[in-house]
Structure formats: C-alpha cells, structure tokens
N, C-alpha and C. Protein backbone atom coordinates (compact mmCIF):
# COMPACT_ATOMS: atom_id res chain seq x y z
N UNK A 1 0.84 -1.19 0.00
CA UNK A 1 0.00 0.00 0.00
C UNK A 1 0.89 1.26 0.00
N UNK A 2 0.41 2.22 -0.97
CA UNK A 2 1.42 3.50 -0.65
C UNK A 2 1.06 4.28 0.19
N UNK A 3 2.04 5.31 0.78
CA UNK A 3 2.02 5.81 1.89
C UNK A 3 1.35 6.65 1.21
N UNK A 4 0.74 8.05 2.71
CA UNK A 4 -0.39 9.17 2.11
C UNK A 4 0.86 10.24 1.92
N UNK A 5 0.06 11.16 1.08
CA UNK A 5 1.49 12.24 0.69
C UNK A 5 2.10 12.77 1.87
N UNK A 6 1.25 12.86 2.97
CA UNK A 6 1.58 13.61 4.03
C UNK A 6 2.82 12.59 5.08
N UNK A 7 2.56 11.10 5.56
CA UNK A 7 3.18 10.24 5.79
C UNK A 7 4.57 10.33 5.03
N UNK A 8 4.54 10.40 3.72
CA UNK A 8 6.16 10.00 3.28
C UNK A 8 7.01 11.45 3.30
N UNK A 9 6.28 12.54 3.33
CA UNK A 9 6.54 13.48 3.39
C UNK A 9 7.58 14.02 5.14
N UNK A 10 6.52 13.16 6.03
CA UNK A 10 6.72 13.28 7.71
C UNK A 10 7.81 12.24 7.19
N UNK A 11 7.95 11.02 6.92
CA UNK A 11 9.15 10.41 6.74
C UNK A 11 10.33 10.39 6.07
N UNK A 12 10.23 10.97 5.41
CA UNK A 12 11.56 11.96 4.71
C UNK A 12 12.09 12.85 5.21
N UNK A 13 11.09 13.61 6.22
CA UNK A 13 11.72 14.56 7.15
C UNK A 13 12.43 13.91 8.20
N UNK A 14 11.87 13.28 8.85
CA UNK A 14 12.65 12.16 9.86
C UNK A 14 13.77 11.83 9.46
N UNK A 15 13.63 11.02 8.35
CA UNK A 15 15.14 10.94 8.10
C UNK A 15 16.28 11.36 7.62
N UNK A 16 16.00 12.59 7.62
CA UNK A 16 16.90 14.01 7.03
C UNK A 16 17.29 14.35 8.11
N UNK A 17 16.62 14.71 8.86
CA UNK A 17 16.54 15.36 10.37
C UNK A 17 17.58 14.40 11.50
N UNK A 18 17.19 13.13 11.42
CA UNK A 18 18.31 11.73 11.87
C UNK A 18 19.18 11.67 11.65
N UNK A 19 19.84 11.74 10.24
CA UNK A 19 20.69 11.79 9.74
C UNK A 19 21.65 12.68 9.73
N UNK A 20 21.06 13.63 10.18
CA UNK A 20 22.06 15.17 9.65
C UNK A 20 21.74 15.51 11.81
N UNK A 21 20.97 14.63 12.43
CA UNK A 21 21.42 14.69 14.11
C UNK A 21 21.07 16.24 14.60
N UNK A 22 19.86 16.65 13.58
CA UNK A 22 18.41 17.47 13.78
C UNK A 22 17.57 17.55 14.74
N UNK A 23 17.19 18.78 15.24
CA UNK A 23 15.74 18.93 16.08
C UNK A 23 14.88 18.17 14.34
N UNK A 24 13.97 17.64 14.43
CA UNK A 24 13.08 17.18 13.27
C UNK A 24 12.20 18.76 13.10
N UNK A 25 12.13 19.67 14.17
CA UNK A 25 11.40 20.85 14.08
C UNK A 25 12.09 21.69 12.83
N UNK A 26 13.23 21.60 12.82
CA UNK A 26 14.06 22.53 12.34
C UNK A 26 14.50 21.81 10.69
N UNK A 27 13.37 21.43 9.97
CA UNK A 27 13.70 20.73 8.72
C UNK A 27 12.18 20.44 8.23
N UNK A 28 12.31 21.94 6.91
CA UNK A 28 11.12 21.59 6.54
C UNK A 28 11.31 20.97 5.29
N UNK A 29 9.73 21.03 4.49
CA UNK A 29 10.35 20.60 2.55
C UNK A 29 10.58 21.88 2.13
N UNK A 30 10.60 22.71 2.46
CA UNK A 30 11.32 23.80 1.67
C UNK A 30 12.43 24.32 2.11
N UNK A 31 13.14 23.49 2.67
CA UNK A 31 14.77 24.19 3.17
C UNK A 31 15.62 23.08 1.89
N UNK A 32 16.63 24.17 1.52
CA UNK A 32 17.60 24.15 0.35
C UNK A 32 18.23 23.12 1.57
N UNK A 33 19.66 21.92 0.77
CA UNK A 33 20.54 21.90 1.12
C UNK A 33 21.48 22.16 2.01
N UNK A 34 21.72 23.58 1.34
CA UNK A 34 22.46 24.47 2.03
C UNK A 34 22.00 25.10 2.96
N UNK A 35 20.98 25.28 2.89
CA UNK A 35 20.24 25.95 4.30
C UNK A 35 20.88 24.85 5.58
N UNK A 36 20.62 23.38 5.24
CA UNK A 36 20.77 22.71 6.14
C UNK A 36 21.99 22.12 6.70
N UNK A 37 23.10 23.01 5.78
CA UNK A 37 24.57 22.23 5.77
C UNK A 37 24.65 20.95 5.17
N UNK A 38 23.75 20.49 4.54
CA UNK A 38 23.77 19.32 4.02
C UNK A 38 25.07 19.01 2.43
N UNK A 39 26.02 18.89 2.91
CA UNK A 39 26.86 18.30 1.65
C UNK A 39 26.48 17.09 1.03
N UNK A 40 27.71 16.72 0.13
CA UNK A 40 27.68 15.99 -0.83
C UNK A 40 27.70 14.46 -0.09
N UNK A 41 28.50 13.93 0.79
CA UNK A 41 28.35 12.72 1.52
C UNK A 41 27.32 12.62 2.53
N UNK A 42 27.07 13.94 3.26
CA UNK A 42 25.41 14.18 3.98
C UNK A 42 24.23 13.15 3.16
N UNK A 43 24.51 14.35 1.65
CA UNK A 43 22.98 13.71 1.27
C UNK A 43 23.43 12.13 0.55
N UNK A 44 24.38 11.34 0.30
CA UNK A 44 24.67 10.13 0.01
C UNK A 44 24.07 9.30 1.81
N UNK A 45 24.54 9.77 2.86
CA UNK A 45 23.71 9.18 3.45
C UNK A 45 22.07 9.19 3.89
N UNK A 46 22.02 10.61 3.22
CA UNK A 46 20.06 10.50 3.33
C UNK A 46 19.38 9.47 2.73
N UNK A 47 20.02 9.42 1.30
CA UNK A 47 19.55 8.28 0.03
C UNK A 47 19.68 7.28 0.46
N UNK A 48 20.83 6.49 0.75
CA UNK A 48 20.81 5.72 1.41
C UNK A 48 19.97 5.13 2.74
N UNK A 49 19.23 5.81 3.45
CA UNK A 49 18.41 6.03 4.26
C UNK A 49 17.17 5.68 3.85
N UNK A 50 16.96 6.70 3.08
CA UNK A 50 15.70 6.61 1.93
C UNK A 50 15.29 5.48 1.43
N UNK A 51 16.48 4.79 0.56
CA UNK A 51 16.33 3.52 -0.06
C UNK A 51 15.90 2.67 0.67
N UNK A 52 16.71 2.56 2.63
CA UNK A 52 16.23 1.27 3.51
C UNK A 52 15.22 1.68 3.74
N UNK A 53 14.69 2.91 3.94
CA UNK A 53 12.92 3.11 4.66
C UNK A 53 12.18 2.43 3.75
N UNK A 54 12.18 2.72 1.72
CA UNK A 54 10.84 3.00 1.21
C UNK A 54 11.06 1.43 0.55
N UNK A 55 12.45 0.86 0.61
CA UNK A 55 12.73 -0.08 0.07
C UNK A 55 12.83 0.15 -1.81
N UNK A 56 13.44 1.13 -1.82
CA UNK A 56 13.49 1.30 -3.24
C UNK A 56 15.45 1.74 -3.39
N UNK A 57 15.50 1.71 -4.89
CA UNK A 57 16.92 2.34 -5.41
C UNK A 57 16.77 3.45 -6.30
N UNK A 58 17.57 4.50 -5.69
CA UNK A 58 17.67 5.66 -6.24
C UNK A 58 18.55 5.96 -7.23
N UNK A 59 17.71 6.23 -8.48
CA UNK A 59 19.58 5.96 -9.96
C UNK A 59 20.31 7.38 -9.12
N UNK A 60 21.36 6.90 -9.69
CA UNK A 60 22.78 7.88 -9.44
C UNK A 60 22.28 9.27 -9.91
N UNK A 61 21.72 9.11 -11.04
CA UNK A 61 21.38 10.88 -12.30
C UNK A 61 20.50 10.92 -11.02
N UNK A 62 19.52 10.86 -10.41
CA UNK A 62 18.42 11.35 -9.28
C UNK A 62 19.47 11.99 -7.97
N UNK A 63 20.33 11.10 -7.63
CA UNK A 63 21.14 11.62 -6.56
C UNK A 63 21.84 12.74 -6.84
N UNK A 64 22.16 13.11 -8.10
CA UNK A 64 23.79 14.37 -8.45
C UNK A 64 22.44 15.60 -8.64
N UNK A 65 20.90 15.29 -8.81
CA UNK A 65 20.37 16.54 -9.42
C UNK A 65 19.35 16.81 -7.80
N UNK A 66 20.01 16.55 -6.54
CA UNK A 66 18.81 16.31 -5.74
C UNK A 66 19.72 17.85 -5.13
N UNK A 67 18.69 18.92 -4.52
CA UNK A 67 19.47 19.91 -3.81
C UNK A 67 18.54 20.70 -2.77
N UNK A 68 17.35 20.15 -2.53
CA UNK A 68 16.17 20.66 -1.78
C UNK A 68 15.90 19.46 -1.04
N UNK A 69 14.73 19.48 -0.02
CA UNK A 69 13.84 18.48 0.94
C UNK A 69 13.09 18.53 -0.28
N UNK A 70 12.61 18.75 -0.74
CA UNK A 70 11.25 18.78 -1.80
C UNK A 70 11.48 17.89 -2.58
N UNK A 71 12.86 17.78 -3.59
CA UNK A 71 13.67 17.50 -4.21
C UNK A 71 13.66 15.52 -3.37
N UNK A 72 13.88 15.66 -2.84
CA UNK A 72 14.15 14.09 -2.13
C UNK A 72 12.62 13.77 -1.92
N UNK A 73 11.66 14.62 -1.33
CA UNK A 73 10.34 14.04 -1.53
C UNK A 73 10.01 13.44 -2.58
N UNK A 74 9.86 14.98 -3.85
CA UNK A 74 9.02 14.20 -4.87
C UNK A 74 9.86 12.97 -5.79
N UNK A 75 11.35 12.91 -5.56
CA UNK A 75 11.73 11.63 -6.24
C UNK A 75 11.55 10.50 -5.54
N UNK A 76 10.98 10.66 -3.84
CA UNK A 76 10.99 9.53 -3.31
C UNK A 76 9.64 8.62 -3.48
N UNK A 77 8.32 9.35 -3.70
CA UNK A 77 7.14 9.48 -4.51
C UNK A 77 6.94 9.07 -5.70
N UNK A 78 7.91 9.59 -6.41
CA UNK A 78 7.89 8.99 -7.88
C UNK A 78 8.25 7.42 -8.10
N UNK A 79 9.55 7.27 -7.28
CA UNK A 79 9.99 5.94 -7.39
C UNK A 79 8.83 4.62 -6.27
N UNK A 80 7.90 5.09 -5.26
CA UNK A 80 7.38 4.90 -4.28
C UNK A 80 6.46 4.36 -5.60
N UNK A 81 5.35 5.31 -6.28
CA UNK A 81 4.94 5.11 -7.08
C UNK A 81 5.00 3.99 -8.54
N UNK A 82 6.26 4.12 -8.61
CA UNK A 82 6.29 3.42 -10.09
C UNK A 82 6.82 2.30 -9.42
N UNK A 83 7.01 1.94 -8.38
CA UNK A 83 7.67 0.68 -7.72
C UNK A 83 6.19 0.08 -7.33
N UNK A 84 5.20 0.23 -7.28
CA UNK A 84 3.76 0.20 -6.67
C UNK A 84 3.07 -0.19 -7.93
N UNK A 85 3.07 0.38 -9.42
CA UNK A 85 2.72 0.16 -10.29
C UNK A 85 3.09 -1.29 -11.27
N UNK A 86 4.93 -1.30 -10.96
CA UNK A 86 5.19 -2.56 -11.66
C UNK A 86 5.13 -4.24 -10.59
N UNK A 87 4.52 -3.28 -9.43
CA UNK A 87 4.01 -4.56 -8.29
C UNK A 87 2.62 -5.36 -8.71
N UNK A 88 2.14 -4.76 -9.44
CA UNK A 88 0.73 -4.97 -9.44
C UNK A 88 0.12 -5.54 -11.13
C-alpha cells in the first residue's frame, strides 16, 4: 500500500533530520541543502536512508540533481509510485 502524501513526506523529514542529528522541528520541505549544511556525503547518506525506509533504489542521475527536501520528496514518490505500479 502506498504511503499518504503527508506520511512520506513526515518520513523523509525524519530521516533528514536523523541523519544530519536534527531537532526534526528545524527541517522543513522547503529548506535548500544548504540551508541545512547538508553536503555531498550528507545527502549520500540520506539516500541511502531513503532507499532502507521505502525499500526502493535511487539511480545515481536522481542523486547528483537532488538539492532541496522537496527534491528528495518528490523523487521519493515517484519511485514509491512506479515501484507500486510494476508490483501490481
């Protein structure tokens, strides 16, 4: 079953927020990257994160173009999605 937009949304934040050793208050979907100090091995471990939560794989071209929370949502959605579609 897929999650509701709002659920994967709260769970992407979580694990941004975990990862990067966040108040979870202080990480919305509209904070850049950089807003969050988030570098280049930062966000290799978000994805990675990502992948064990939703149980999916993120191509490499998705990881080099990711630079927002929003950005990691809606690709995590998309793949959430089309992983849901070729299930069925």
């Amino acid at each position: 079953m897929l999650p509701s937009d709002d659920e994967l949304t709260a769970r992407v934040l979580r694990i941004i927020a975990e990862t990067q050793r966040r108040d979870p208050a202080t990480v919305s979907i509209d904070n850049t990257f950089d807003e969050l100090s988030i570098d280049s091995m930062d966000a290799v471990n978000i994805v990675f994160a990502v992948e064990n939560e939703f149980s999916i794989d993120v191509p490499d071209d998705d990881v080099r173009t990711i630079r927002t929370v929003r950005d990691v949502v809606d690709g995590v959605r998309r793949l959430v999605v089309a992983k849901a579609s070729t299930a069925s």
